[in-house]
N, C-alpha and C. Protein backbone atom coordinates (compact mmCIF):
# COMPACT_ATOMS: atom_id res chain seq x y z
N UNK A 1 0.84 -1.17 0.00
CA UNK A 1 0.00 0.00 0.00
C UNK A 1 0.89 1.23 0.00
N UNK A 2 0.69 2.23 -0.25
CA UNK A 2 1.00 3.49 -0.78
C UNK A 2 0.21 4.66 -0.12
N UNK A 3 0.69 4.89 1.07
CA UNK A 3 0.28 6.08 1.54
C UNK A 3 0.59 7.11 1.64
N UNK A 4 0.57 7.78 1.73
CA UNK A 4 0.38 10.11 0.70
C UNK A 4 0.18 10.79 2.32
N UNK A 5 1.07 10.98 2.97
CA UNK A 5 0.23 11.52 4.34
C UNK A 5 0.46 13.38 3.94
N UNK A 6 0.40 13.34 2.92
CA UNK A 6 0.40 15.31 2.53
C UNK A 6 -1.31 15.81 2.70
N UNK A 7 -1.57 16.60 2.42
CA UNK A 7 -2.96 17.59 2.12
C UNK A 7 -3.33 17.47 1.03
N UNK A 8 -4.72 17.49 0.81
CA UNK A 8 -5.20 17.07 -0.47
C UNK A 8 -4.66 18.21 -1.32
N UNK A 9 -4.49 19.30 -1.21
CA UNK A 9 -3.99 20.55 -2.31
C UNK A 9 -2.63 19.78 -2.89
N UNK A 10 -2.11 19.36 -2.04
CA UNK A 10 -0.66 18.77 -2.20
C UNK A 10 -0.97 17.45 -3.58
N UNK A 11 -1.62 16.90 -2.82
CA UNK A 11 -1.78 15.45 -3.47
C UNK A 11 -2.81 15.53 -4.83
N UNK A 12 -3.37 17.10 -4.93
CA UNK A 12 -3.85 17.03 -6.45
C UNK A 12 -2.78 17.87 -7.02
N UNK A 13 -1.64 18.34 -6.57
CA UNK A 13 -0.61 18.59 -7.52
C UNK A 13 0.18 17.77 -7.96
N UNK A 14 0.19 16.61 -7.93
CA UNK A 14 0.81 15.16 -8.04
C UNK A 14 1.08 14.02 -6.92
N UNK A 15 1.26 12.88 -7.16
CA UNK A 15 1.18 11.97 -6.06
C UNK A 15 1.44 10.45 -6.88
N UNK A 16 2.03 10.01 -5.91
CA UNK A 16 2.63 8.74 -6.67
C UNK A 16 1.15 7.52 -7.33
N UNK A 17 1.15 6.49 -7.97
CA UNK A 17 0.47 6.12 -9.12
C UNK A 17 -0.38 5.33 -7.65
N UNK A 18 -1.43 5.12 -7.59
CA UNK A 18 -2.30 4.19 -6.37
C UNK A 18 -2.18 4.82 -5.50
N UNK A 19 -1.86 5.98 -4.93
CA UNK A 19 -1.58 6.44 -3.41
C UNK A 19 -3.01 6.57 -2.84
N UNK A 20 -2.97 6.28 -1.70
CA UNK A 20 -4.06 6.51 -0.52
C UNK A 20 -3.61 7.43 0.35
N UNK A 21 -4.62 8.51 0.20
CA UNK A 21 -4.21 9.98 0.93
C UNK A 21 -4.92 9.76 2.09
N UNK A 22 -3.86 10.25 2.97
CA UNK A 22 -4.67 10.02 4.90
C UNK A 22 -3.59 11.26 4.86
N UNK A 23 -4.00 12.51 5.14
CA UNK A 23 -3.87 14.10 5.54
C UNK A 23 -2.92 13.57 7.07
N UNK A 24 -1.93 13.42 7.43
CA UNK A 24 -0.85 13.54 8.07
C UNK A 24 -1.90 14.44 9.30
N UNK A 25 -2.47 15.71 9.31
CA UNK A 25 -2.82 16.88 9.78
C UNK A 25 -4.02 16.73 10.30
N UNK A 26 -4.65 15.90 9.94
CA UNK A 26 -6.33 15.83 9.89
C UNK A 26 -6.80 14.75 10.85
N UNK A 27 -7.74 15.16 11.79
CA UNK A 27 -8.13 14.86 13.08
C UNK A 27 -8.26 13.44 12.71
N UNK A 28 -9.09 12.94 11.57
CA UNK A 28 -9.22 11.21 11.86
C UNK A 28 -8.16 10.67 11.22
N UNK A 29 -6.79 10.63 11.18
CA UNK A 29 -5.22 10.37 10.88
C UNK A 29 -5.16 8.97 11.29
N UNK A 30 -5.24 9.09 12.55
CA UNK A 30 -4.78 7.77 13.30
C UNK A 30 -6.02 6.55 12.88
N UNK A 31 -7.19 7.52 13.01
CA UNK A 31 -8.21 6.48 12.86
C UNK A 31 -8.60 5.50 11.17
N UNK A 32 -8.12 6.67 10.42
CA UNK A 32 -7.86 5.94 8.81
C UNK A 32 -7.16 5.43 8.54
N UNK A 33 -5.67 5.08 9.61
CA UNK A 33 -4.83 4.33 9.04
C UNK A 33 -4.94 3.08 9.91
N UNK A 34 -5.86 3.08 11.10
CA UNK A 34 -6.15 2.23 12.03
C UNK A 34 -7.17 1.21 11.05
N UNK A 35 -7.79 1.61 9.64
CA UNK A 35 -8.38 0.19 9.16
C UNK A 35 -7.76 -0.34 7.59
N UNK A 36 -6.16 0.10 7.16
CA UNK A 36 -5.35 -0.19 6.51
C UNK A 36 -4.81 -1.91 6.90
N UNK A 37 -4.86 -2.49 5.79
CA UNK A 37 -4.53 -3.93 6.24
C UNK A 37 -2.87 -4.32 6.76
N UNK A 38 -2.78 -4.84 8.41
CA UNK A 38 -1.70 -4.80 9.02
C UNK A 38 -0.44 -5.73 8.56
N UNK A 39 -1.48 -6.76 8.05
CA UNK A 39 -0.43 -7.30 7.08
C UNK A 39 0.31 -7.46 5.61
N UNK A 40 -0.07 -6.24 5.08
CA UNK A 40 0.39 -5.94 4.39
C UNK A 40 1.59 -4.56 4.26
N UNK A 41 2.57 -5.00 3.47
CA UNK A 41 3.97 -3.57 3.31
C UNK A 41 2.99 -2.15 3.12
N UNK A 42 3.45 -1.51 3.87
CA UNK A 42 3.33 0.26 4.02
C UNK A 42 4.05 1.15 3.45
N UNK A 43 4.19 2.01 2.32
CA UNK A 43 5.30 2.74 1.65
C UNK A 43 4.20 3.95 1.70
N UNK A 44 4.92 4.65 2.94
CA UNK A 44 5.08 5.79 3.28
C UNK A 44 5.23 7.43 2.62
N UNK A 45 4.59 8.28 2.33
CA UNK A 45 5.63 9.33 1.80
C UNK A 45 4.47 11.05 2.00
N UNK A 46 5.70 11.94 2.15
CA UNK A 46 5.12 12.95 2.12
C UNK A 46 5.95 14.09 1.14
N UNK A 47 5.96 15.12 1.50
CA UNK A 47 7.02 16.10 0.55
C UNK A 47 8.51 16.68 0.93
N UNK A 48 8.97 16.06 2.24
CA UNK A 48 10.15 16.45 2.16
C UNK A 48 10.38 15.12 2.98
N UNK A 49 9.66 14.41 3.62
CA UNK A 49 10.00 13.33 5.01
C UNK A 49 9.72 13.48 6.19
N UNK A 50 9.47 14.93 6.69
CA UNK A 50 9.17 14.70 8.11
C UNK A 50 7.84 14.39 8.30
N UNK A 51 6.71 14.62 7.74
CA UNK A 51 5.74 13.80 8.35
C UNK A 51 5.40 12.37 8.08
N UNK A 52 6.15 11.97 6.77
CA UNK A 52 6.19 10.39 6.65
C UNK A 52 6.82 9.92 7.88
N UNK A 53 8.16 10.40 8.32
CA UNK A 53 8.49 10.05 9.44
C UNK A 53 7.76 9.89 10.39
N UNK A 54 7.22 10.53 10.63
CA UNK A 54 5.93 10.57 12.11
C UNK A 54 5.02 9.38 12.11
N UNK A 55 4.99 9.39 10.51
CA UNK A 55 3.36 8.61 10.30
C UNK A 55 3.90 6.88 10.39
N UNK A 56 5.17 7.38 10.21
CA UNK A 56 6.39 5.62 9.73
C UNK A 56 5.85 5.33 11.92
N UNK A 57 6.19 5.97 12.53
CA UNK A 57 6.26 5.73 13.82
C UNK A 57 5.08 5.62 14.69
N UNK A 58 4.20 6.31 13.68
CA UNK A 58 2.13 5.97 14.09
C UNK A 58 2.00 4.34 13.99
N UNK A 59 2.39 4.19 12.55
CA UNK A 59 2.18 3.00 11.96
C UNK A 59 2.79 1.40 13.15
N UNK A 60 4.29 2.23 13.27
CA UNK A 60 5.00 0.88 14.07
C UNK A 60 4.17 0.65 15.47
N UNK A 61 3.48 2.21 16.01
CA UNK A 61 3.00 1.83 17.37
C UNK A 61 1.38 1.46 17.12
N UNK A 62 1.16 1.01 16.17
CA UNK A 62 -0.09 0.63 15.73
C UNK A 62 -0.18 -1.17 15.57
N UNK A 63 0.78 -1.85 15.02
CA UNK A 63 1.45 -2.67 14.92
C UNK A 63 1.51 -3.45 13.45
N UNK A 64 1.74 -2.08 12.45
CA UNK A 64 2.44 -2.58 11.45
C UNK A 64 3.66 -2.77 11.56
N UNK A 65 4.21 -4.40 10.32
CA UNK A 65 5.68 -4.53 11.06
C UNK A 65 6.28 -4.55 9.24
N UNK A 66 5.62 -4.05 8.80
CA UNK A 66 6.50 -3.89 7.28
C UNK A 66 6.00 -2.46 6.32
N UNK A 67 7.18 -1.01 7.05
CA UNK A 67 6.65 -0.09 6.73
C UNK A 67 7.92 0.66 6.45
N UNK A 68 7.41 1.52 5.07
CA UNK A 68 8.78 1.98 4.36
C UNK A 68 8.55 3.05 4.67
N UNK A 69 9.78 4.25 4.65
CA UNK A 69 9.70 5.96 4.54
C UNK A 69 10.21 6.15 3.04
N UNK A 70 9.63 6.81 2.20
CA UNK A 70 10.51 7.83 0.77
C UNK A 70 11.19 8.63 2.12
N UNK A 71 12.64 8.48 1.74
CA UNK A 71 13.52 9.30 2.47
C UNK A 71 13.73 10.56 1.34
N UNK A 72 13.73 11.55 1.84
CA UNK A 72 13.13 13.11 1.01
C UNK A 72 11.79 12.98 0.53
N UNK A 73 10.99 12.33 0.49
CA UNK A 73 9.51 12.53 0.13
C UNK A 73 9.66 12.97 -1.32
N UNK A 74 8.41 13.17 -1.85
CA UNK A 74 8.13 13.26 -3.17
C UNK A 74 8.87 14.19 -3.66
N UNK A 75 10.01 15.38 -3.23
CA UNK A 75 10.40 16.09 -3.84
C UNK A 75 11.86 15.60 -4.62
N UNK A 76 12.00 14.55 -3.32
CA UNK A 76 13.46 13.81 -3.68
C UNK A 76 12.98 12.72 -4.91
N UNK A 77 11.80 12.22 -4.53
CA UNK A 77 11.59 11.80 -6.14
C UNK A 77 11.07 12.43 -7.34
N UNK A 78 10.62 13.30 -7.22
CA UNK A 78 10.93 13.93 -8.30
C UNK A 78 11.68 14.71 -9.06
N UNK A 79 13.25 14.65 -8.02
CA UNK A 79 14.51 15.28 -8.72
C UNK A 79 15.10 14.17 -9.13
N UNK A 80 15.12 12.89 -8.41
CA UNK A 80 15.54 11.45 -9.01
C UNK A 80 14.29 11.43 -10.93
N UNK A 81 13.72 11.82 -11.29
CA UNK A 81 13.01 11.79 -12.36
C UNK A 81 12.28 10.36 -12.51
N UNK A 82 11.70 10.46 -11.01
CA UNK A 82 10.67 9.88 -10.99
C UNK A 82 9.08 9.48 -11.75
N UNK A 83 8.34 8.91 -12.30
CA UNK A 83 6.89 9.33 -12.74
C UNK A 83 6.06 9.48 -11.44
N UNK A 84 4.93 10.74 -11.44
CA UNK A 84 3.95 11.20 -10.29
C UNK A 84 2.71 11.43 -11.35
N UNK A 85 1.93 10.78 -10.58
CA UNK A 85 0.36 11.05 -11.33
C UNK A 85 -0.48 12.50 -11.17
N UNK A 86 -0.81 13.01 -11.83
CA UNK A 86 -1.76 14.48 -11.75
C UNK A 86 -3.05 14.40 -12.18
């Protein structure tokens, strides 16, 4: 799974291909990622990393045990010349 924890303004300016947007910011955060399937891999990402980070550490105390960070977030992939969906 492919989760987007940016703002929707963010995530209709591009966002990786399948992403599931859960707003990092937004009061039911914990609770939308609380019915994401636990056994399945988590790939993480926001626009620079620090709130993927956060959300990487929601996730572990939630008890997902296979969860990735984009280290630099979408900006670092899109200087790597990445493809992002619009």
């Amino acid at each position: 799974m492919i989760v987007n924890v940016r703002t929707q303004s963010e995530y209709n300016q591009g966002h990786l291909h399948n992403a599931i947007l859960i707003d990092y910011n937004s009061s039911d955060f914990k609770s939308r990622l609380s019915k994401l399937d636990k056994t399945k891999a988590v790939f993480v990402y926001c626009a620079a990393g620090s709130r993927s980070h956060a959300a990487v550490n929601v996730l572990a105390g939630m008890g997902f045990n296979e969860i990735y960070d984009l280290q630099g977030g979408l900006s670092a992939w899109q200087q790597a010349k990445k493809p992002i969906t619009k």
